[in-house]
PDB file of N, CA and C in Angstrom:
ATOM      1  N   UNK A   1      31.826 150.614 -23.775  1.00  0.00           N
ATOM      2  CA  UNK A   1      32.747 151.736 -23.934  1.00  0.00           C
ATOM      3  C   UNK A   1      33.946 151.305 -24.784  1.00  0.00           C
ATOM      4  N   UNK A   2      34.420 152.049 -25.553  1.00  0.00           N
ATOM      5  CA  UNK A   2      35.663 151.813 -26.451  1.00  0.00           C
ATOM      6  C   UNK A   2      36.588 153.301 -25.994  1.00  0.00           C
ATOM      7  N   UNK A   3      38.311 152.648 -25.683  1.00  0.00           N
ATOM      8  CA  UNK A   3      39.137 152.996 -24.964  1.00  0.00           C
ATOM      9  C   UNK A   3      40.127 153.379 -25.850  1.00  0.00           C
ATOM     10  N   UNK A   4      40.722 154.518 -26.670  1.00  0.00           N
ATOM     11  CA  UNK A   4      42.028 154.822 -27.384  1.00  0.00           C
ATOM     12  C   UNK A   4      42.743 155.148 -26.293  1.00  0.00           C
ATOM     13  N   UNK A   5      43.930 154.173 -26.512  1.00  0.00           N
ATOM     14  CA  UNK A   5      44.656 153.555 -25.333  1.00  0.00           C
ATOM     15  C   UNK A   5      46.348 154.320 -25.989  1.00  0.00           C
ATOM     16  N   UNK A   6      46.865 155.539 -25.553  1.00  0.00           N
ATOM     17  CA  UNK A   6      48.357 155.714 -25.561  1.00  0.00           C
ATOM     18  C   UNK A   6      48.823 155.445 -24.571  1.00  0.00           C
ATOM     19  N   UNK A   7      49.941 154.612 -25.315  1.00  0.00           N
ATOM     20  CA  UNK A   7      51.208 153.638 -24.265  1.00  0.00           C
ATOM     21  C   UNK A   7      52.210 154.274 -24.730  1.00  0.00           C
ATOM     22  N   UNK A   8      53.612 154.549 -23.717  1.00  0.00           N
ATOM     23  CA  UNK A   8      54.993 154.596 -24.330  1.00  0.00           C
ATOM     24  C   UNK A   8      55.638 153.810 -23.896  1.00  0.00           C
ATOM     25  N   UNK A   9      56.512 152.508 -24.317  1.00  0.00           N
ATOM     26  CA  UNK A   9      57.727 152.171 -23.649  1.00  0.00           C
ATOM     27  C   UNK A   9      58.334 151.225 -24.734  1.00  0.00           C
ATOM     28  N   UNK A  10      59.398 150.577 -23.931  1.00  0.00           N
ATOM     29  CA  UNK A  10      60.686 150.292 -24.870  1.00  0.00           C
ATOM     30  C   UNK A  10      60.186 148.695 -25.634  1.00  0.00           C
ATOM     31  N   UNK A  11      58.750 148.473 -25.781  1.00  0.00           N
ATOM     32  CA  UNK A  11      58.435 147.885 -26.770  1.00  0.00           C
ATOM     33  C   UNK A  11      57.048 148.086 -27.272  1.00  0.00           C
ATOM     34  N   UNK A  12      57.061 147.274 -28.891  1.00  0.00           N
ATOM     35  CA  UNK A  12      56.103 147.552 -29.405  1.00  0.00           C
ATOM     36  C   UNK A  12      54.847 147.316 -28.704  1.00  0.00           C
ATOM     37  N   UNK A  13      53.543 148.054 -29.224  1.00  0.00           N
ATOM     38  CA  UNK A  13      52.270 147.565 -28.206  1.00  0.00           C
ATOM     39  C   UNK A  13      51.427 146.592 -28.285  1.00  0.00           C
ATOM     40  N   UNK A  14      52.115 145.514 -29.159  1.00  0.00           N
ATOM     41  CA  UNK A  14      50.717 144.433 -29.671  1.00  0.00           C
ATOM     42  C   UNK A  14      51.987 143.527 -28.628  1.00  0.00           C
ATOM     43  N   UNK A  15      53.016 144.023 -28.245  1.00  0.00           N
ATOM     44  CA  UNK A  15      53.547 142.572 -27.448  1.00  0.00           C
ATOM     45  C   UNK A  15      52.729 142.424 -25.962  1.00  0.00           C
ATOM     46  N   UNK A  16      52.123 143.746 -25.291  1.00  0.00           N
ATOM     47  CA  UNK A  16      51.483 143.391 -24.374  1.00  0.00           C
ATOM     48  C   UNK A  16      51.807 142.430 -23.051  1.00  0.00           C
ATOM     49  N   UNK A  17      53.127 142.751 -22.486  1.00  0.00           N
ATOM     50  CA  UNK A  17      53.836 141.752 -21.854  1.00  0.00           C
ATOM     51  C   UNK A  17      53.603 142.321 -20.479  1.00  0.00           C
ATOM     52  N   UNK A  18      53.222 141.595 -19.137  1.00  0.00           N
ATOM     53  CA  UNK A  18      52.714 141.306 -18.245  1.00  0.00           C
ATOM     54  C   UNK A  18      53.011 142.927 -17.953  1.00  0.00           C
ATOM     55  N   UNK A  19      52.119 143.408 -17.372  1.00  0.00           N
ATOM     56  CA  UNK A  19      51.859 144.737 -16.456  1.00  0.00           C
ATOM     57  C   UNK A  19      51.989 146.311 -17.434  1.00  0.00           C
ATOM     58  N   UNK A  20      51.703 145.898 -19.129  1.00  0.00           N
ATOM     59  CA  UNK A  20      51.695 146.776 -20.155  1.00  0.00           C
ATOM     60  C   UNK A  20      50.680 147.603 -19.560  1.00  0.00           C
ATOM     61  N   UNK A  21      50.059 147.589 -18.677  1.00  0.00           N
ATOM     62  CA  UNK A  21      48.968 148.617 -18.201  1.00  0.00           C
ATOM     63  C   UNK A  21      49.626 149.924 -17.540  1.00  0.00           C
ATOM     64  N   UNK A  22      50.506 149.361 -17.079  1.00  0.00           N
ATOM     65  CA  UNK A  22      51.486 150.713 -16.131  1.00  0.00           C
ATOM     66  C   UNK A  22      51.914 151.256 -17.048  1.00  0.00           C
ATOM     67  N   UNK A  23      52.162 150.964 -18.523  1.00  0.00           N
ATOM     68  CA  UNK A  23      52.962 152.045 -19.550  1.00  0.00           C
ATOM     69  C   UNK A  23      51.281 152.710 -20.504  1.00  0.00           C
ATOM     70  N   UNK A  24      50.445 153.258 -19.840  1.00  0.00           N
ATOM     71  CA  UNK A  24      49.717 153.895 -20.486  1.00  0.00           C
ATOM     72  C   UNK A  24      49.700 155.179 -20.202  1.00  0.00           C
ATOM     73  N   UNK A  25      49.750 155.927 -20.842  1.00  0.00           N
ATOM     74  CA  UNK A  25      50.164 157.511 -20.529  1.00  0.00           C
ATOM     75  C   UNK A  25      48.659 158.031 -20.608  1.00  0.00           C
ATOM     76  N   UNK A  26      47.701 157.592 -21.696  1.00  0.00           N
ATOM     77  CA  UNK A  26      46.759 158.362 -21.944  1.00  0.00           C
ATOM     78  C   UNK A  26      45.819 157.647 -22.129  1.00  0.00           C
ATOM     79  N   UNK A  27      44.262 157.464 -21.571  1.00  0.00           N
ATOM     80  CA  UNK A  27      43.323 156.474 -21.971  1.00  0.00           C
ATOM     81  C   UNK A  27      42.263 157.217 -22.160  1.00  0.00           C
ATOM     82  N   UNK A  28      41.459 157.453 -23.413  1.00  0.00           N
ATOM     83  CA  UNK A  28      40.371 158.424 -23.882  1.00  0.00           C
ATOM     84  C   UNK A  28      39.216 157.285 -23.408  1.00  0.00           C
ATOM     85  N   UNK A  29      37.848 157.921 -23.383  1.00  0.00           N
ATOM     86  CA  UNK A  29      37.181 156.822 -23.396  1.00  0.00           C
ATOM     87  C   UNK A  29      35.574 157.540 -24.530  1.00  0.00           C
ATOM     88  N   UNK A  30      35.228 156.660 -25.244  1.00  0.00           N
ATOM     89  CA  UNK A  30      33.956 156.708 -26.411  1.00  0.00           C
ATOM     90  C   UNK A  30      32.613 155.846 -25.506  1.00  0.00           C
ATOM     91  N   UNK A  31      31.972 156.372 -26.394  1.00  0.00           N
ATOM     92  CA  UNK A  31      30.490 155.725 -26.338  1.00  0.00           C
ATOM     93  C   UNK A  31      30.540 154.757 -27.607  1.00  0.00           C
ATOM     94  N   UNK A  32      31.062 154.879 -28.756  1.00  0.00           N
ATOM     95  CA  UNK A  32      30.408 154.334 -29.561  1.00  0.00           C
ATOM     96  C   UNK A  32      32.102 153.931 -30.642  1.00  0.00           C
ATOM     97  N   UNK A  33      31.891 153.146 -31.498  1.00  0.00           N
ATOM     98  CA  UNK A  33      33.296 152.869 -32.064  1.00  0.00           C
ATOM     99  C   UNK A  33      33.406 153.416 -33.321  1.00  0.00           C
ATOM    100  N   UNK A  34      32.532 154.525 -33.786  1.00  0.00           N
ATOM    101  CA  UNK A  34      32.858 155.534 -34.824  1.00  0.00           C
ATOM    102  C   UNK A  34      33.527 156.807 -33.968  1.00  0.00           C
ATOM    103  N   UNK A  35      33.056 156.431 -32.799  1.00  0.00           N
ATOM    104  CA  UNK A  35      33.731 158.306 -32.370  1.00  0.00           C
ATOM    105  C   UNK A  35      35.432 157.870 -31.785  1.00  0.00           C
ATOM    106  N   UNK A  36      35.232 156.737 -31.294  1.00  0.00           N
ATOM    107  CA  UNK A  36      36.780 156.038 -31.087  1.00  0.00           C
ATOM    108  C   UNK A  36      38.065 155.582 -32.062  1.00  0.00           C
ATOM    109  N   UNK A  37      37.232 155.781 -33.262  1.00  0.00           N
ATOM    110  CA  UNK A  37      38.028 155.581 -34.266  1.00  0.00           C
ATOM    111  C   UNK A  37      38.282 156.887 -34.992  1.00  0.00           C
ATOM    112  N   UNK A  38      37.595 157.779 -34.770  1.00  0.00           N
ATOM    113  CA  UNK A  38      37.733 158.849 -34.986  1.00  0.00           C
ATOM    114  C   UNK A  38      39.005 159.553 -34.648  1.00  0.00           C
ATOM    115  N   UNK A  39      38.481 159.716 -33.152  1.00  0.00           N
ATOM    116  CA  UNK A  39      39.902 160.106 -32.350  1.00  0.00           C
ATOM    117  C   UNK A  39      41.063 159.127 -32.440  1.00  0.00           C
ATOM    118  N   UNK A  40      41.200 157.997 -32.785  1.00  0.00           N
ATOM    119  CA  UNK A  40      42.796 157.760 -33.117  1.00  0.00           C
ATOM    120  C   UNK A  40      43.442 157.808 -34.631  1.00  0.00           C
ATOM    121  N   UNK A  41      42.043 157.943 -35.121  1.00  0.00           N
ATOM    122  CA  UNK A  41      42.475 158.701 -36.653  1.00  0.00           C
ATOM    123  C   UNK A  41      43.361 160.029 -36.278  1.00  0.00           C
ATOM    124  N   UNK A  42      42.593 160.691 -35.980  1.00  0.00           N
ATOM    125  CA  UNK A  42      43.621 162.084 -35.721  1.00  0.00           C
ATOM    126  C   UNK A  42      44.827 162.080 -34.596  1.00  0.00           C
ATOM    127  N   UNK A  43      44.484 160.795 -34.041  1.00  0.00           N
ATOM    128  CA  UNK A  43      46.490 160.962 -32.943  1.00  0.00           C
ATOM    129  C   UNK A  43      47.603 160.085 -34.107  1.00  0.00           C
ATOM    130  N   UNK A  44      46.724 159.633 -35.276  1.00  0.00           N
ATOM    131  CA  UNK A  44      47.349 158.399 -35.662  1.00  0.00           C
ATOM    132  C   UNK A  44      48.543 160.178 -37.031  1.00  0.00           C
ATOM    133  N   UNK A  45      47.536 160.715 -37.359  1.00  0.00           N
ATOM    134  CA  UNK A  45      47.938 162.075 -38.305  1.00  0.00           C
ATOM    135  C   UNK A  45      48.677 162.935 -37.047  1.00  0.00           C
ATOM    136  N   UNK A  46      48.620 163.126 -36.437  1.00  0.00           N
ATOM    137  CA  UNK A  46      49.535 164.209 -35.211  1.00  0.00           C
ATOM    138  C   UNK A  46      50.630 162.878 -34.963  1.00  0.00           C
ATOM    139  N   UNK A  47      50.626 162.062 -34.520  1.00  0.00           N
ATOM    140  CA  UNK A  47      51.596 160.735 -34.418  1.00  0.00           C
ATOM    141  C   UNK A  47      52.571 161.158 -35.801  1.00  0.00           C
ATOM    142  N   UNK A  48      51.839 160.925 -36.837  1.00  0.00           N
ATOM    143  CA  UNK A  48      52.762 160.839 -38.076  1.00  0.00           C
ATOM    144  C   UNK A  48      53.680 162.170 -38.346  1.00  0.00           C
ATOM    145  N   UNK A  49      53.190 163.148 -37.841  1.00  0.00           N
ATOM    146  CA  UNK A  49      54.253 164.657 -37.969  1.00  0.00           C
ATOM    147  C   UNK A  49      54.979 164.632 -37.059  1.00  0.00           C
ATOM    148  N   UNK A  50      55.115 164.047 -36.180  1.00  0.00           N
ATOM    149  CA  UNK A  50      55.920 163.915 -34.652  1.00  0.00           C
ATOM    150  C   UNK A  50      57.448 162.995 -34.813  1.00  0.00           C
ATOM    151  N   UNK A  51      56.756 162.154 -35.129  1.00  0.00           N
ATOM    152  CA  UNK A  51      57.816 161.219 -35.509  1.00  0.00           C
ATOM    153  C   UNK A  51      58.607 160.739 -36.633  1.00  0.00           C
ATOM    154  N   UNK A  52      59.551 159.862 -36.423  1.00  0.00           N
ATOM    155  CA  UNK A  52      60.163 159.452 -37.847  1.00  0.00           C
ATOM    156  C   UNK A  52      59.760 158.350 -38.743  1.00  0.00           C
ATOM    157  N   UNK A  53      59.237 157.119 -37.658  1.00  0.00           N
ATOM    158  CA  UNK A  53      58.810 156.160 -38.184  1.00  0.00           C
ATOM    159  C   UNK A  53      57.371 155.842 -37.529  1.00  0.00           C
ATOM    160  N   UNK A  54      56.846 154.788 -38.069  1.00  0.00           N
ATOM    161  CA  UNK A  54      55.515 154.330 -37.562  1.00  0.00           C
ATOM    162  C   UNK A  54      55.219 152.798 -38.252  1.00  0.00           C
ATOM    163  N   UNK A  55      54.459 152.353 -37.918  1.00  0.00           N
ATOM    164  CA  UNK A  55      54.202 150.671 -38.028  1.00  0.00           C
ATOM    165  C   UNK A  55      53.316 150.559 -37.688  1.00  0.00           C
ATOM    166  N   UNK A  56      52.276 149.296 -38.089  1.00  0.00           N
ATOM    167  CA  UNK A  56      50.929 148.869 -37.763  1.00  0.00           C
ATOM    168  C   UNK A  56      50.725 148.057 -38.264  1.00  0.00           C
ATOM    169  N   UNK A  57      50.103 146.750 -36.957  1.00  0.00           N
ATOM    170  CA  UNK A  57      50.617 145.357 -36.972  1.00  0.00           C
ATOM    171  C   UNK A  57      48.871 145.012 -35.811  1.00  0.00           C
ATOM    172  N   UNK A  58      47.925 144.581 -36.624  1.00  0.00           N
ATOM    173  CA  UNK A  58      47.093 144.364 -36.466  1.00  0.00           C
ATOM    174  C   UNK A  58      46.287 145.528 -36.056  1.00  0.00           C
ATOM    175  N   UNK A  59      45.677 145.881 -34.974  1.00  0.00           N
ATOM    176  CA  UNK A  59      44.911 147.112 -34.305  1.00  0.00           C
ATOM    177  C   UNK A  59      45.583 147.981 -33.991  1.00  0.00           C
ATOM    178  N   UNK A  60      47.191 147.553 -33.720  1.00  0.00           N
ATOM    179  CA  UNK A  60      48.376 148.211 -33.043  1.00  0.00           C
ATOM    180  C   UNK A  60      48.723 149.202 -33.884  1.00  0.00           C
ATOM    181  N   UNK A  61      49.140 150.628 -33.250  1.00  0.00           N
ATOM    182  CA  UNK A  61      50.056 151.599 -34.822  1.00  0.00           C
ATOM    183  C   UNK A  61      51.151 152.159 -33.438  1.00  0.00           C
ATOM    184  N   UNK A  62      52.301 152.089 -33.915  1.00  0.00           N
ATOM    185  CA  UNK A  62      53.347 152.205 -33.236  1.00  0.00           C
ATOM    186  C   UNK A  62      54.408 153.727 -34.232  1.00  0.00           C
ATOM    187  N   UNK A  63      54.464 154.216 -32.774  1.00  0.00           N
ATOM    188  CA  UNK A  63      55.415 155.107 -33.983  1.00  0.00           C
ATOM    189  C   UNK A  63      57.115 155.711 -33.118  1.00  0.00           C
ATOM    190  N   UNK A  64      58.040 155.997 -33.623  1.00  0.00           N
ATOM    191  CA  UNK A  64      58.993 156.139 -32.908  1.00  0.00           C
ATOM    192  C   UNK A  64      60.151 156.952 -33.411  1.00  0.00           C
ATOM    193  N   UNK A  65      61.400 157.762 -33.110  1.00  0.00           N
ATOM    194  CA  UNK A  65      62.419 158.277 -33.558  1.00  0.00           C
ATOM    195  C   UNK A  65      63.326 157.840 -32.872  1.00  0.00           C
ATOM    196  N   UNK A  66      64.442 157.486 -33.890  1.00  0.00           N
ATOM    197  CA  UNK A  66      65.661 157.173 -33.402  1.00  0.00           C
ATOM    198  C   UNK A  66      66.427 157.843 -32.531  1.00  0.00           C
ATOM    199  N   UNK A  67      66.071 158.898 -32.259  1.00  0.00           N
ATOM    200  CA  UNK A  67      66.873 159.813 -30.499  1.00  0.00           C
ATOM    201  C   UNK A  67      66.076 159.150 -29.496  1.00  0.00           C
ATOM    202  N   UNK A  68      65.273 158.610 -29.241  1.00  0.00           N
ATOM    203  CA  UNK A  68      64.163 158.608 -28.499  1.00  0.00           C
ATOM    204  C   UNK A  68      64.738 156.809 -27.995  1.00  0.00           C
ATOM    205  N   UNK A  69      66.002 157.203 -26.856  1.00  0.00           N
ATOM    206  CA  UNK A  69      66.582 155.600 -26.559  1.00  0.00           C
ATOM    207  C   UNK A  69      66.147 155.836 -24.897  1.00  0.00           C
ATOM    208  N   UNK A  70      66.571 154.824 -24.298  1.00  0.00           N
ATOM    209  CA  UNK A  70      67.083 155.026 -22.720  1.00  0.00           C
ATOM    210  C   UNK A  70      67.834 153.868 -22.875  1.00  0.00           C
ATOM    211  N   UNK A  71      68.629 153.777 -21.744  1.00  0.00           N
ATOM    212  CA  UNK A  71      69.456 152.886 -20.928  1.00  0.00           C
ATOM    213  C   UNK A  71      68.555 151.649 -20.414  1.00  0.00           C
ATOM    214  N   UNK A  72      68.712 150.261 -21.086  1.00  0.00           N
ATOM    215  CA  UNK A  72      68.026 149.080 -20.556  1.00  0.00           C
ATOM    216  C   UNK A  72      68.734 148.225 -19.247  1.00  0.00           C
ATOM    217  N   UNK A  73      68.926 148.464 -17.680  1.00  0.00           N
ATOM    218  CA  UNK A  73      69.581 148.058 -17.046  1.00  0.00           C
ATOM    219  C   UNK A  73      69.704 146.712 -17.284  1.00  0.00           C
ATOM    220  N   UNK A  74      68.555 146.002 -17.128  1.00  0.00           N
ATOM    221  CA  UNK A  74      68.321 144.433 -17.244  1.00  0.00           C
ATOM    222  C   UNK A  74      69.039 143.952 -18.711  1.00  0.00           C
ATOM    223  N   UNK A  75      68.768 144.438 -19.440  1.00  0.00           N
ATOM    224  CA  UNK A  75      69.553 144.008 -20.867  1.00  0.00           C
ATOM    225  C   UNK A  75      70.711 144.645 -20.947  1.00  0.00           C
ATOM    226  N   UNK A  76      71.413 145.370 -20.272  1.00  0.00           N
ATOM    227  CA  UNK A  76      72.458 146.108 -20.615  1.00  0.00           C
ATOM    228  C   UNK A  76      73.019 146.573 -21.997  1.00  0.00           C
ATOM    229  N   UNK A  77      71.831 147.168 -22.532  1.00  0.00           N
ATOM    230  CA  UNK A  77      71.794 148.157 -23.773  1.00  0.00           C
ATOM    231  C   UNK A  77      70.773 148.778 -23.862  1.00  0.00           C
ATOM    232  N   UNK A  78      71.020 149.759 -24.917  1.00  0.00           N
ATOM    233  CA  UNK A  78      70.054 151.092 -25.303  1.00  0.00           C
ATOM    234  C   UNK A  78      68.686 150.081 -25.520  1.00  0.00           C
ATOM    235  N   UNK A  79      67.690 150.848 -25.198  1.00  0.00           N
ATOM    236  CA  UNK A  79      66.303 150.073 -25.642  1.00  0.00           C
ATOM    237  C   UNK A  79      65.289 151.586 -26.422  1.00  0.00           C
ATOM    238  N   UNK A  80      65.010 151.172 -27.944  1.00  0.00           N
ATOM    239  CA  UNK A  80      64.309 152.542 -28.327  1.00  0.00           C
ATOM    240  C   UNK A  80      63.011 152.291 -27.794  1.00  0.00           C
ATOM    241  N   UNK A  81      62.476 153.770 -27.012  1.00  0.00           N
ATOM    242  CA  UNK A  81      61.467 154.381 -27.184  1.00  0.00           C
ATOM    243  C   UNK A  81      60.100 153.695 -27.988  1.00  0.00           C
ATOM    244  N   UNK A  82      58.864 153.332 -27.343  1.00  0.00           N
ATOM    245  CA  UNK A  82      57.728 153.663 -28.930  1.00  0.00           C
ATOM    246  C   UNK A  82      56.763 154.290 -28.283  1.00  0.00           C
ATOM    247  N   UNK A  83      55.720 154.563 -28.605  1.00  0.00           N
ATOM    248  CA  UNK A  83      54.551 154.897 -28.997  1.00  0.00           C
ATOM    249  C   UNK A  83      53.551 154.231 -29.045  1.00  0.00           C
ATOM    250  N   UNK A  84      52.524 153.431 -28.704  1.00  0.00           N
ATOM    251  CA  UNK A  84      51.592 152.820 -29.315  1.00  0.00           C
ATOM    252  C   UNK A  84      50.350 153.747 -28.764  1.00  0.00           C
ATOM    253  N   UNK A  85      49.728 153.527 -30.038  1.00  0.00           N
ATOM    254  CA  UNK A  85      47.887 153.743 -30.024  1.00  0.00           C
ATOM    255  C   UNK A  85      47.425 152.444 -30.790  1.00  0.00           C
ATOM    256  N   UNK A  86      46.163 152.985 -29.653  1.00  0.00           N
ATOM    257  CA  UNK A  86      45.027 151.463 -29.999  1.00  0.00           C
ATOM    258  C   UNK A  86      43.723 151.793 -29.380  1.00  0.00           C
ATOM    259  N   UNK A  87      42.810 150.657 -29.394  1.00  0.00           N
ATOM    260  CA  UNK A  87      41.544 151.047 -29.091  1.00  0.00           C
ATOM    261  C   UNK A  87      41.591 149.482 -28.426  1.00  0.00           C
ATOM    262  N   UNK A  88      40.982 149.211 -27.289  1.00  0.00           N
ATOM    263  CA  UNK A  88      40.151 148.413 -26.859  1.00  0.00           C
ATOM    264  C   UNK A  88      38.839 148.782 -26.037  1.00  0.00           C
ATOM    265  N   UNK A  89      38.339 147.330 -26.437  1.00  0.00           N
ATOM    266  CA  UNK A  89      36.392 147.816 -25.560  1.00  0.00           C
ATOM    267  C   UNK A  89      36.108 146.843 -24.500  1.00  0.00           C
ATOM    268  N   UNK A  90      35.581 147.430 -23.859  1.00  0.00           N
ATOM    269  CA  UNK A  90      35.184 147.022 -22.297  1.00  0.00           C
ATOM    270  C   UNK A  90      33.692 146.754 -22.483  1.00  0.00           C
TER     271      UNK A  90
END
């Protein structure tokens, strides 16, 4: 099975830092890795009208707008918002 994996939180998604599983908002799941690539082709084009910026840094495509902050208690500053889509297979 191949998994287009939307994450949101206050870092990019190729950092993957211990318990990145709890920031997945949305997990599609494929049979095959043309139909999985398919579908993040088209979140990757709906991603791009949504937002201001975007990035893609190996499998990772990250996208984000500068309103889009919260309050980082532990760091005691703003932390922006992202976005990531991706695909992994099981």
């Amino acid at each position: 099975m191949y998994h287009v994996i939307y994450m949101v939180a206050d870092y990019e998604p190729w950092w993957q830092f211990e318990g990145w599983e709890e920031q997945i908002e949305q997990r599609m799941s494929y049979t095959t890795e043309n139909e999985a690539n398919e579908a993040l082709q088209a979140l990757i084009m709906k991603f791009k009208a949504m937002y201001d910026h975007e990035q893609t840094k190996e499998q990772y495509n990250v996208f984000w707008s500068d309103d889009e902050i919260v309050y980082c208690e532990a760091c005691e500053d703003d932390a922006q918002i992202y976005h990531g889509l991706f695909i992994i297979k099981d």
